[in-house]
PDB file of N, CA and C in Angstrom:
ATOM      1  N   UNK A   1     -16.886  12.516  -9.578  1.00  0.00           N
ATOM      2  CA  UNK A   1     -18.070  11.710  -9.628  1.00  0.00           C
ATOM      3  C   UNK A   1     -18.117  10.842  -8.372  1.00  0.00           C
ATOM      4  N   UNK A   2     -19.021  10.724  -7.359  1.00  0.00           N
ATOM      5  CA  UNK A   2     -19.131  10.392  -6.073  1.00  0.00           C
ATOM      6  C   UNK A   2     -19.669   8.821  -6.420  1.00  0.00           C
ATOM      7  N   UNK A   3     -20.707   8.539  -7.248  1.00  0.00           N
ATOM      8  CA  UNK A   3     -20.913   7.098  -7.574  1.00  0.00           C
ATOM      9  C   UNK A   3     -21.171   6.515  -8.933  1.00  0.00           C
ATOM     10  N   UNK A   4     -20.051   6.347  -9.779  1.00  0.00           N
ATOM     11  CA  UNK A   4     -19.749   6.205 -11.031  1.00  0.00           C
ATOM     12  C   UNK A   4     -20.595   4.593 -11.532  1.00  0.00           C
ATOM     13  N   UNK A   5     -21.071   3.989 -10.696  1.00  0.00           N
ATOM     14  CA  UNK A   5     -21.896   2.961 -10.852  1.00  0.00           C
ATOM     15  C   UNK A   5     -23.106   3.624 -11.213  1.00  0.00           C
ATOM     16  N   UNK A   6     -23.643   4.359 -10.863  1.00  0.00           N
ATOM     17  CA  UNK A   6     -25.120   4.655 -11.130  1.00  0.00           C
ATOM     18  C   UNK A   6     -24.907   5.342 -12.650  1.00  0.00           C
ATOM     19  N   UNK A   7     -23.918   5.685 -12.959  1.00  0.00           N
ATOM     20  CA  UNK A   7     -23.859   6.001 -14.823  1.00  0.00           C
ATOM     21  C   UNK A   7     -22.702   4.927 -15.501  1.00  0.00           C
ATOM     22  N   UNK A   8     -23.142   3.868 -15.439  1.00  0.00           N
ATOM     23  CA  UNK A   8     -23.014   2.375 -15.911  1.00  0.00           C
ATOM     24  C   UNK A   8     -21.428   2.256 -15.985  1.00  0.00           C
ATOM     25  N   UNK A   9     -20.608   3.104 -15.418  1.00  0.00           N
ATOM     26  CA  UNK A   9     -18.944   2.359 -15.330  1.00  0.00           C
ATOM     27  C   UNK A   9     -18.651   1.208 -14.923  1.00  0.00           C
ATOM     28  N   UNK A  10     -17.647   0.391 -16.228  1.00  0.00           N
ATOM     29  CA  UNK A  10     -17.697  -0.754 -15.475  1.00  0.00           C
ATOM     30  C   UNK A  10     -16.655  -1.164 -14.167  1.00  0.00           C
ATOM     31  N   UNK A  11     -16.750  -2.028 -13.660  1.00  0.00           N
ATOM     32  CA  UNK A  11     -16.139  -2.309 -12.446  1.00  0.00           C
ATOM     33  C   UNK A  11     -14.656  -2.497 -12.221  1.00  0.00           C
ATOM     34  N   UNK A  12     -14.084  -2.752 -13.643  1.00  0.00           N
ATOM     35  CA  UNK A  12     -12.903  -3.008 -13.643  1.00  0.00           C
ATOM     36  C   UNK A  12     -12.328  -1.403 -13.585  1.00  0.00           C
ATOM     37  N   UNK A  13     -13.174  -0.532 -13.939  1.00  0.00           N
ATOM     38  CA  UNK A  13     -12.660   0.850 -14.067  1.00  0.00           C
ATOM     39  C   UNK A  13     -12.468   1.699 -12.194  1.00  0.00           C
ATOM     40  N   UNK A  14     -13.160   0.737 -11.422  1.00  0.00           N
ATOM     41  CA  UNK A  14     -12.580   1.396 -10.503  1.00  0.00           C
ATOM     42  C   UNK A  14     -11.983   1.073  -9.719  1.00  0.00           C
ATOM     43  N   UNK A  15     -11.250   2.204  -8.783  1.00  0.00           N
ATOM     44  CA  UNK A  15     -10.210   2.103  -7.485  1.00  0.00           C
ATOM     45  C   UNK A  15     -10.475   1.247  -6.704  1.00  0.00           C
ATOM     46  N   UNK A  16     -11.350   0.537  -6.155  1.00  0.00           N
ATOM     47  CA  UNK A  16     -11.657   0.087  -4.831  1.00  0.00           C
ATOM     48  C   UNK A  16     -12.573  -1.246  -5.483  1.00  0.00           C
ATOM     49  N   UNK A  17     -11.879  -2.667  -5.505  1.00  0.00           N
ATOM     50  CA  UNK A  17     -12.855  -3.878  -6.734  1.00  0.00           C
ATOM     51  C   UNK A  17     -12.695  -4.182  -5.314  1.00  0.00           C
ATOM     52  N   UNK A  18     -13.812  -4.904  -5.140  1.00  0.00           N
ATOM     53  CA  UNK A  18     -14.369  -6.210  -4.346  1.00  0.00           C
ATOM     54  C   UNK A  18     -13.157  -5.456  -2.873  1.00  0.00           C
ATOM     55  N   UNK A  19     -14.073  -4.866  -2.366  1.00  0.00           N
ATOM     56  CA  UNK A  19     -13.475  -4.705  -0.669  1.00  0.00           C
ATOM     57  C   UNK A  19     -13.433  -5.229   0.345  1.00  0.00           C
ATOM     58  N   UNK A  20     -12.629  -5.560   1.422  1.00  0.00           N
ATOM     59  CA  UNK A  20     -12.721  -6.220   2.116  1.00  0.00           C
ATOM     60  C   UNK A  20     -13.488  -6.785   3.335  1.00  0.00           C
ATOM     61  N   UNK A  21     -13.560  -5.731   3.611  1.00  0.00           N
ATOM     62  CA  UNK A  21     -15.324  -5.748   4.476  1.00  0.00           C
ATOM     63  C   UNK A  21     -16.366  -5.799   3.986  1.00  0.00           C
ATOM     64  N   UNK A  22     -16.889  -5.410   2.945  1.00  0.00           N
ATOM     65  CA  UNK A  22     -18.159  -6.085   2.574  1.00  0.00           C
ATOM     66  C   UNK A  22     -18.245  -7.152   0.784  1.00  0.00           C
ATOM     67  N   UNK A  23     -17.012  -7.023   0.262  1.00  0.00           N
ATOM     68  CA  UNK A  23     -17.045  -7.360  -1.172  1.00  0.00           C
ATOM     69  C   UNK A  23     -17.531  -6.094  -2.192  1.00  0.00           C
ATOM     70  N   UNK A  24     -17.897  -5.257  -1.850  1.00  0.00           N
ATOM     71  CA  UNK A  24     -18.781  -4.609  -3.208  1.00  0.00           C
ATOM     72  C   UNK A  24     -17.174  -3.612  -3.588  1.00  0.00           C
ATOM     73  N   UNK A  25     -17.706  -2.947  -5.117  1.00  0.00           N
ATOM     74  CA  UNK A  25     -17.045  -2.361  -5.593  1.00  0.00           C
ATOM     75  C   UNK A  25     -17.493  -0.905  -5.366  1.00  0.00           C
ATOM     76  N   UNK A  26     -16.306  -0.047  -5.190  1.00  0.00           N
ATOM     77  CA  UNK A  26     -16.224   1.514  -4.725  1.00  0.00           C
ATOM     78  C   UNK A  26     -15.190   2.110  -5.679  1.00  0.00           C
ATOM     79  N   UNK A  27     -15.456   3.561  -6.274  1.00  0.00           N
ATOM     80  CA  UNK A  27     -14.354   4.539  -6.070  1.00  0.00           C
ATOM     81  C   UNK A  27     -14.421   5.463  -5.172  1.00  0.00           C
ATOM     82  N   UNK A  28     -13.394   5.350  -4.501  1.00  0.00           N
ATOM     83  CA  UNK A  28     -12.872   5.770  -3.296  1.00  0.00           C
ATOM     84  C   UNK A  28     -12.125   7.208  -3.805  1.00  0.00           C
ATOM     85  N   UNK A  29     -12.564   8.829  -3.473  1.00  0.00           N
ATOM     86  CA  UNK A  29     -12.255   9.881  -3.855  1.00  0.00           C
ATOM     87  C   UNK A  29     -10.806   9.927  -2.747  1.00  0.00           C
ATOM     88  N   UNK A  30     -10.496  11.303  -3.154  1.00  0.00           N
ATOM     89  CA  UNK A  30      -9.119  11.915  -2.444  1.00  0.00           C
ATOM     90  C   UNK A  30      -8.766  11.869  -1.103  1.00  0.00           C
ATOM     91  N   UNK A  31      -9.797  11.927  -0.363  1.00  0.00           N
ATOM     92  CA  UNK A  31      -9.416  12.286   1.099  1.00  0.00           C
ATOM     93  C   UNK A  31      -9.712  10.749   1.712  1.00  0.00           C
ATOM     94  N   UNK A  32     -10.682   9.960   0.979  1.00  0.00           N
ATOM     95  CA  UNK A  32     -11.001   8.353   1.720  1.00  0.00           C
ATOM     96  C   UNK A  32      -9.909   7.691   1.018  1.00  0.00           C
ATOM     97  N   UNK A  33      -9.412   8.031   0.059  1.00  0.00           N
ATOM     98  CA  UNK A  33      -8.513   7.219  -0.404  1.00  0.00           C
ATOM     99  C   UNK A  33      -6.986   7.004   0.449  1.00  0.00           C
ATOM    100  N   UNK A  34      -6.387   8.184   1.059  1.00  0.00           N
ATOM    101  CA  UNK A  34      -5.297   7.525   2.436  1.00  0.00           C
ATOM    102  C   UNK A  34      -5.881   6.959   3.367  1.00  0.00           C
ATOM    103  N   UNK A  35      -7.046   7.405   4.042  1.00  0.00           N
ATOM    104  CA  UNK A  35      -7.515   6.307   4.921  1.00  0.00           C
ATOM    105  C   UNK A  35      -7.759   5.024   4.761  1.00  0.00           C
ATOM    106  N   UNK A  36      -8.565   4.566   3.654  1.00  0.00           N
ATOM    107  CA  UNK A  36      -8.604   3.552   3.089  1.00  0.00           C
ATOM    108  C   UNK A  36      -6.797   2.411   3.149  1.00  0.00           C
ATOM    109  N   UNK A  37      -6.113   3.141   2.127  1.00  0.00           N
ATOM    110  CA  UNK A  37      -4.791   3.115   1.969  1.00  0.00           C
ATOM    111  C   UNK A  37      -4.107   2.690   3.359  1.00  0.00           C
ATOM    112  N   UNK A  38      -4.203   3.537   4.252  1.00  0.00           N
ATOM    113  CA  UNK A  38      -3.494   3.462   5.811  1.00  0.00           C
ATOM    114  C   UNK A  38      -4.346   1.757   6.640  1.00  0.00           C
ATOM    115  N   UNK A  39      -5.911   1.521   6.430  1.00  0.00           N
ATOM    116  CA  UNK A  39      -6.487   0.609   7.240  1.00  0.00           C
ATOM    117  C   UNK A  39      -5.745  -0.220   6.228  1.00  0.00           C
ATOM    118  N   UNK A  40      -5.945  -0.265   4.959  1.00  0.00           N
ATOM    119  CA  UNK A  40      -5.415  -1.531   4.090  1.00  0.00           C
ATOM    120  C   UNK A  40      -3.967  -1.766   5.132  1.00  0.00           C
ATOM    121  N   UNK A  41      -3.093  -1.427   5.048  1.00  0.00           N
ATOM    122  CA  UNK A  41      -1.952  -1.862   5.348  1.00  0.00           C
ATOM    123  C   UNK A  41      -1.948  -1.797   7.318  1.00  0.00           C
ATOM    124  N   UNK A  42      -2.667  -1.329   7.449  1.00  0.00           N
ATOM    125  CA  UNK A  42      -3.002  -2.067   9.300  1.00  0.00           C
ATOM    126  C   UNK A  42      -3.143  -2.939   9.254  1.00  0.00           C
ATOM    127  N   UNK A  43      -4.239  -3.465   8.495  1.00  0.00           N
ATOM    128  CA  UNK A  43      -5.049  -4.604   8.175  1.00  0.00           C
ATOM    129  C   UNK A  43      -3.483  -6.018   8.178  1.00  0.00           C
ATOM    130  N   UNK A  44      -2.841  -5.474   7.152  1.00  0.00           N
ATOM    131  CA  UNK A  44      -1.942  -6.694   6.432  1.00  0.00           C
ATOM    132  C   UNK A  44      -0.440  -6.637   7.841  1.00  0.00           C
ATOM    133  N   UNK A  45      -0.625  -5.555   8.559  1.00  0.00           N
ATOM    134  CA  UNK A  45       0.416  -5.363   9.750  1.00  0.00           C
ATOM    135  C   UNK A  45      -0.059  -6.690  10.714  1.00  0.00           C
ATOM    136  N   UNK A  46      -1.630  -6.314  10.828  1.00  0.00           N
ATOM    137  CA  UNK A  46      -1.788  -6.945  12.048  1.00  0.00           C
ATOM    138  C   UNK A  46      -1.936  -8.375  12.141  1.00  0.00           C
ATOM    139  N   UNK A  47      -2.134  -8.933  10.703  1.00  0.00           N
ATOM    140  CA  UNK A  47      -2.535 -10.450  10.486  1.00  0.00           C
ATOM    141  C   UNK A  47      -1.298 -10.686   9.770  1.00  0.00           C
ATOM    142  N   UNK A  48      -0.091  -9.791  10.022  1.00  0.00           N
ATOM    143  CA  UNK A  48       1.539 -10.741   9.938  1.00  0.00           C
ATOM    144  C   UNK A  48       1.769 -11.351   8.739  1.00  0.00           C
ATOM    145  N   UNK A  49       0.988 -10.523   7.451  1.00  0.00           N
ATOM    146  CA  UNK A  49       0.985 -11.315   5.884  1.00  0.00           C
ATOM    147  C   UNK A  49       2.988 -10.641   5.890  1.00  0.00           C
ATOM    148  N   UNK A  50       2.990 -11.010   5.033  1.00  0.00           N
ATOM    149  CA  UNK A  50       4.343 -10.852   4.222  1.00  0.00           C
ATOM    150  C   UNK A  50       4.427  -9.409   3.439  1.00  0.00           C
ATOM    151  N   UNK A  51       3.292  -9.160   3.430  1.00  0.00           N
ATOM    152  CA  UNK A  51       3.549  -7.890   2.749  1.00  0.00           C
ATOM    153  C   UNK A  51       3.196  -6.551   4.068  1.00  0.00           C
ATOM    154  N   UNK A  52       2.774  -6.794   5.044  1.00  0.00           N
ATOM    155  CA  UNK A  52       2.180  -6.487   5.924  1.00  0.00           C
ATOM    156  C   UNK A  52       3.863  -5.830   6.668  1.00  0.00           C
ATOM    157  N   UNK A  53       4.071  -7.275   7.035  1.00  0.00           N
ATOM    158  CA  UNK A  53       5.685  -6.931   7.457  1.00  0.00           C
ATOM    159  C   UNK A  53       6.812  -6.373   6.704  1.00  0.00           C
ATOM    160  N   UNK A  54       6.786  -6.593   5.257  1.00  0.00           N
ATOM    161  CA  UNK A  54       7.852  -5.404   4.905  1.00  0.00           C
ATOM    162  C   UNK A  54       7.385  -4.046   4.360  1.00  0.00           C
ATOM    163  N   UNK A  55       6.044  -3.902   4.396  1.00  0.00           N
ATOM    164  CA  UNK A  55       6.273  -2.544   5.024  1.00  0.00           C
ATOM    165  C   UNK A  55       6.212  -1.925   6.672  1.00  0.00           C
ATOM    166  N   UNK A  56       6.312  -2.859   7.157  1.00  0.00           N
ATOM    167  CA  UNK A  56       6.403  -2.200   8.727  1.00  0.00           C
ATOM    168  C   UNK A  56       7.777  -2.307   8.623  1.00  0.00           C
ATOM    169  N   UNK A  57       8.718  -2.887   7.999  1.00  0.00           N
ATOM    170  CA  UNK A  57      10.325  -2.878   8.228  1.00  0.00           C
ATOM    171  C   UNK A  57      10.532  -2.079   7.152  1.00  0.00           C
ATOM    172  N   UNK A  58       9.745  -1.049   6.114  1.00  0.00           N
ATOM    173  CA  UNK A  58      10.610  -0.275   5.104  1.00  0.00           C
ATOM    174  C   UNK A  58      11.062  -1.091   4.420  1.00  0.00           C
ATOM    175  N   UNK A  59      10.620  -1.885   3.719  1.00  0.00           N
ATOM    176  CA  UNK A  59      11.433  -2.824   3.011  1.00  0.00           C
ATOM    177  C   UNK A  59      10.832  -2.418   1.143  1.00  0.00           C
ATOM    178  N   UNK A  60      10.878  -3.140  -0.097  1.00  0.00           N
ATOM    179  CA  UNK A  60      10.334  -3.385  -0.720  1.00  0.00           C
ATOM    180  C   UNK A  60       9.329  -4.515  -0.993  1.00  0.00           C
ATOM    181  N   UNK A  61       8.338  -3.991  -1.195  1.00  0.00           N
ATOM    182  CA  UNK A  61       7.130  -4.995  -0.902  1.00  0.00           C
ATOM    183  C   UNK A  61       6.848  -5.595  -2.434  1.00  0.00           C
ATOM    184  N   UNK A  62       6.608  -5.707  -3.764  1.00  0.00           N
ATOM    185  CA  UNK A  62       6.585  -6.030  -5.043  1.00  0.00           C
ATOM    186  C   UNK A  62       7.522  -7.265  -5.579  1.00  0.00           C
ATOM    187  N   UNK A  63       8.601  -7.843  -4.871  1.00  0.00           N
ATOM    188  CA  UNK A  63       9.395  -8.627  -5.342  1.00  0.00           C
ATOM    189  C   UNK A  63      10.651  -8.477  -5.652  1.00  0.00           C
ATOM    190  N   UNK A  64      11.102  -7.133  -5.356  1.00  0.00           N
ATOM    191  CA  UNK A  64      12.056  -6.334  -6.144  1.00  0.00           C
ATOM    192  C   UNK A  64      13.257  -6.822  -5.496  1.00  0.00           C
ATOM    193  N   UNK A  65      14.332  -6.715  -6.461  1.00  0.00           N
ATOM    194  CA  UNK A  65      16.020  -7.223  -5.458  1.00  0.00           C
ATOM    195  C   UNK A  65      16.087  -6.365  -4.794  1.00  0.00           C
ATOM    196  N   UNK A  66      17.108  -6.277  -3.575  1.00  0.00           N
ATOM    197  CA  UNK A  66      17.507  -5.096  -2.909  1.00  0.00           C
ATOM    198  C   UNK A  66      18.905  -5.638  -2.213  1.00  0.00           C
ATOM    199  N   UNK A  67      19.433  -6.202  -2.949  1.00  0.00           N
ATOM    200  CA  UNK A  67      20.906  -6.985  -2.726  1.00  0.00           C
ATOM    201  C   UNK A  67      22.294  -5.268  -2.727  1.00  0.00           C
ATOM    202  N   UNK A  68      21.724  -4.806  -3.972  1.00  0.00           N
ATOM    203  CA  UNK A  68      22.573  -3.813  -4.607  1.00  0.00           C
ATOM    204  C   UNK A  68      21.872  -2.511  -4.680  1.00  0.00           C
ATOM    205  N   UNK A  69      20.433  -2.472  -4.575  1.00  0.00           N
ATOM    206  CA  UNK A  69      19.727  -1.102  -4.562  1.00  0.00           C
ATOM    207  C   UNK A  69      19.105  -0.640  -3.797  1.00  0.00           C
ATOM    208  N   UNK A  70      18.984   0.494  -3.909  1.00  0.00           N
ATOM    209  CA  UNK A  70      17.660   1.049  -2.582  1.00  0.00           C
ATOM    210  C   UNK A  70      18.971   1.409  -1.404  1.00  0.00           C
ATOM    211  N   UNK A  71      20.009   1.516  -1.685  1.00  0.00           N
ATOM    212  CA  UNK A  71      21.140   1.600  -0.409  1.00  0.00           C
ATOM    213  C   UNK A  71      20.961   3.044   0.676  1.00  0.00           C
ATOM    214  N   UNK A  72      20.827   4.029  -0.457  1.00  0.00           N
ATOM    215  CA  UNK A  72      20.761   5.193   0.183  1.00  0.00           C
ATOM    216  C   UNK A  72      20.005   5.717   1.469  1.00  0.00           C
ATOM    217  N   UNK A  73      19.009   4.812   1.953  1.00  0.00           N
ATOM    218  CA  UNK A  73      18.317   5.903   3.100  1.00  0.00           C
ATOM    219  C   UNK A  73      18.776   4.623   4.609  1.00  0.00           C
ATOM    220  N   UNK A  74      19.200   4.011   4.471  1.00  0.00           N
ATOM    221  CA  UNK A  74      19.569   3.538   5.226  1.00  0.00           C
ATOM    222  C   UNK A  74      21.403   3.805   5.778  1.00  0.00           C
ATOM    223  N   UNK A  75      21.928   4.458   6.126  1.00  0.00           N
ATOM    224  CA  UNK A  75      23.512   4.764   6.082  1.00  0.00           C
ATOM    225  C   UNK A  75      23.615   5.128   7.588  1.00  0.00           C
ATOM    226  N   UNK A  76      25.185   4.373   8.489  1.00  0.00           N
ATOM    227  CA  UNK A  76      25.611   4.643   9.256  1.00  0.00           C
ATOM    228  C   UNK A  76      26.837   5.107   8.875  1.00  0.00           C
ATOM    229  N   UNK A  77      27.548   6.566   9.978  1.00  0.00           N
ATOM    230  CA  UNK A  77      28.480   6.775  10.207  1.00  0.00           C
ATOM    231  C   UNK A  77      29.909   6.116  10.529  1.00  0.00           C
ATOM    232  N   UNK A  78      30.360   6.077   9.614  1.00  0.00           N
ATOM    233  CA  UNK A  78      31.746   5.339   9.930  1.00  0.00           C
ATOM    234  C   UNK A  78      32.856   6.513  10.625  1.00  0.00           C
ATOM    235  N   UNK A  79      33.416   6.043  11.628  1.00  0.00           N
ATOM    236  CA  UNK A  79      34.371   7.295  11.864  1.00  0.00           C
ATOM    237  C   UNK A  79      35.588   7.181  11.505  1.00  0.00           C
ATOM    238  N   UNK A  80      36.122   8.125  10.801  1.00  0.00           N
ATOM    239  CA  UNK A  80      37.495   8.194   9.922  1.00  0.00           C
ATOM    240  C   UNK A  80      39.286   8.020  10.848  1.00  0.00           C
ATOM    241  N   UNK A  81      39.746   8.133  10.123  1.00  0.00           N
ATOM    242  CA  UNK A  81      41.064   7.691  10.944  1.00  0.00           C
ATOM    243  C   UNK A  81      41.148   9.352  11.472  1.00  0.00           C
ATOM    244  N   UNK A  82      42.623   8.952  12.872  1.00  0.00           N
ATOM    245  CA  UNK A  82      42.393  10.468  13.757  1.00  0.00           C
ATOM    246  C   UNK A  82      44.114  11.102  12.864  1.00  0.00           C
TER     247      UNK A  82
END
């Protein structure tokens, strides 16, 4: 469905509430939806929010600990005794 507003859905039902460039509400289909997705987080890169920056550092962005988890994709080589 390309504009789910014109058959009375309400607003909370869709993907895209109050946008940033103009305020109005959108659902945003398959292929606008990574673009969308990709400017959102340019957007939060380039104005240095907090969430902006940990995902430009790979980090967890939600609040989550990462004291003890998430270890795996980050690993250096240690070299073993000769």
């Amino acid at each position: 469905m390309q504009n789910p507003t014109q058959y009375k859905v309400p607003a909370w039902f869709l993907n895209r509430q109050s946008d940033v460039v103009d305020g109005k509400h959108y659902h945003v289909l398959a292929n606008g939806l990574e673009s969308k997705l990709r400017d959102d987080l340019e957007r939060l890169k380039k104005m240095r929010a907090h969430r902006g920056l940990r995902h430009s550092w790979n980090l967890r962005v939600r609040g989550q600990h990462t004291k003890t988890t998430g270890r795996r994709g980050k690993s250096s080589v240690v070299p073993g005794k000769k």
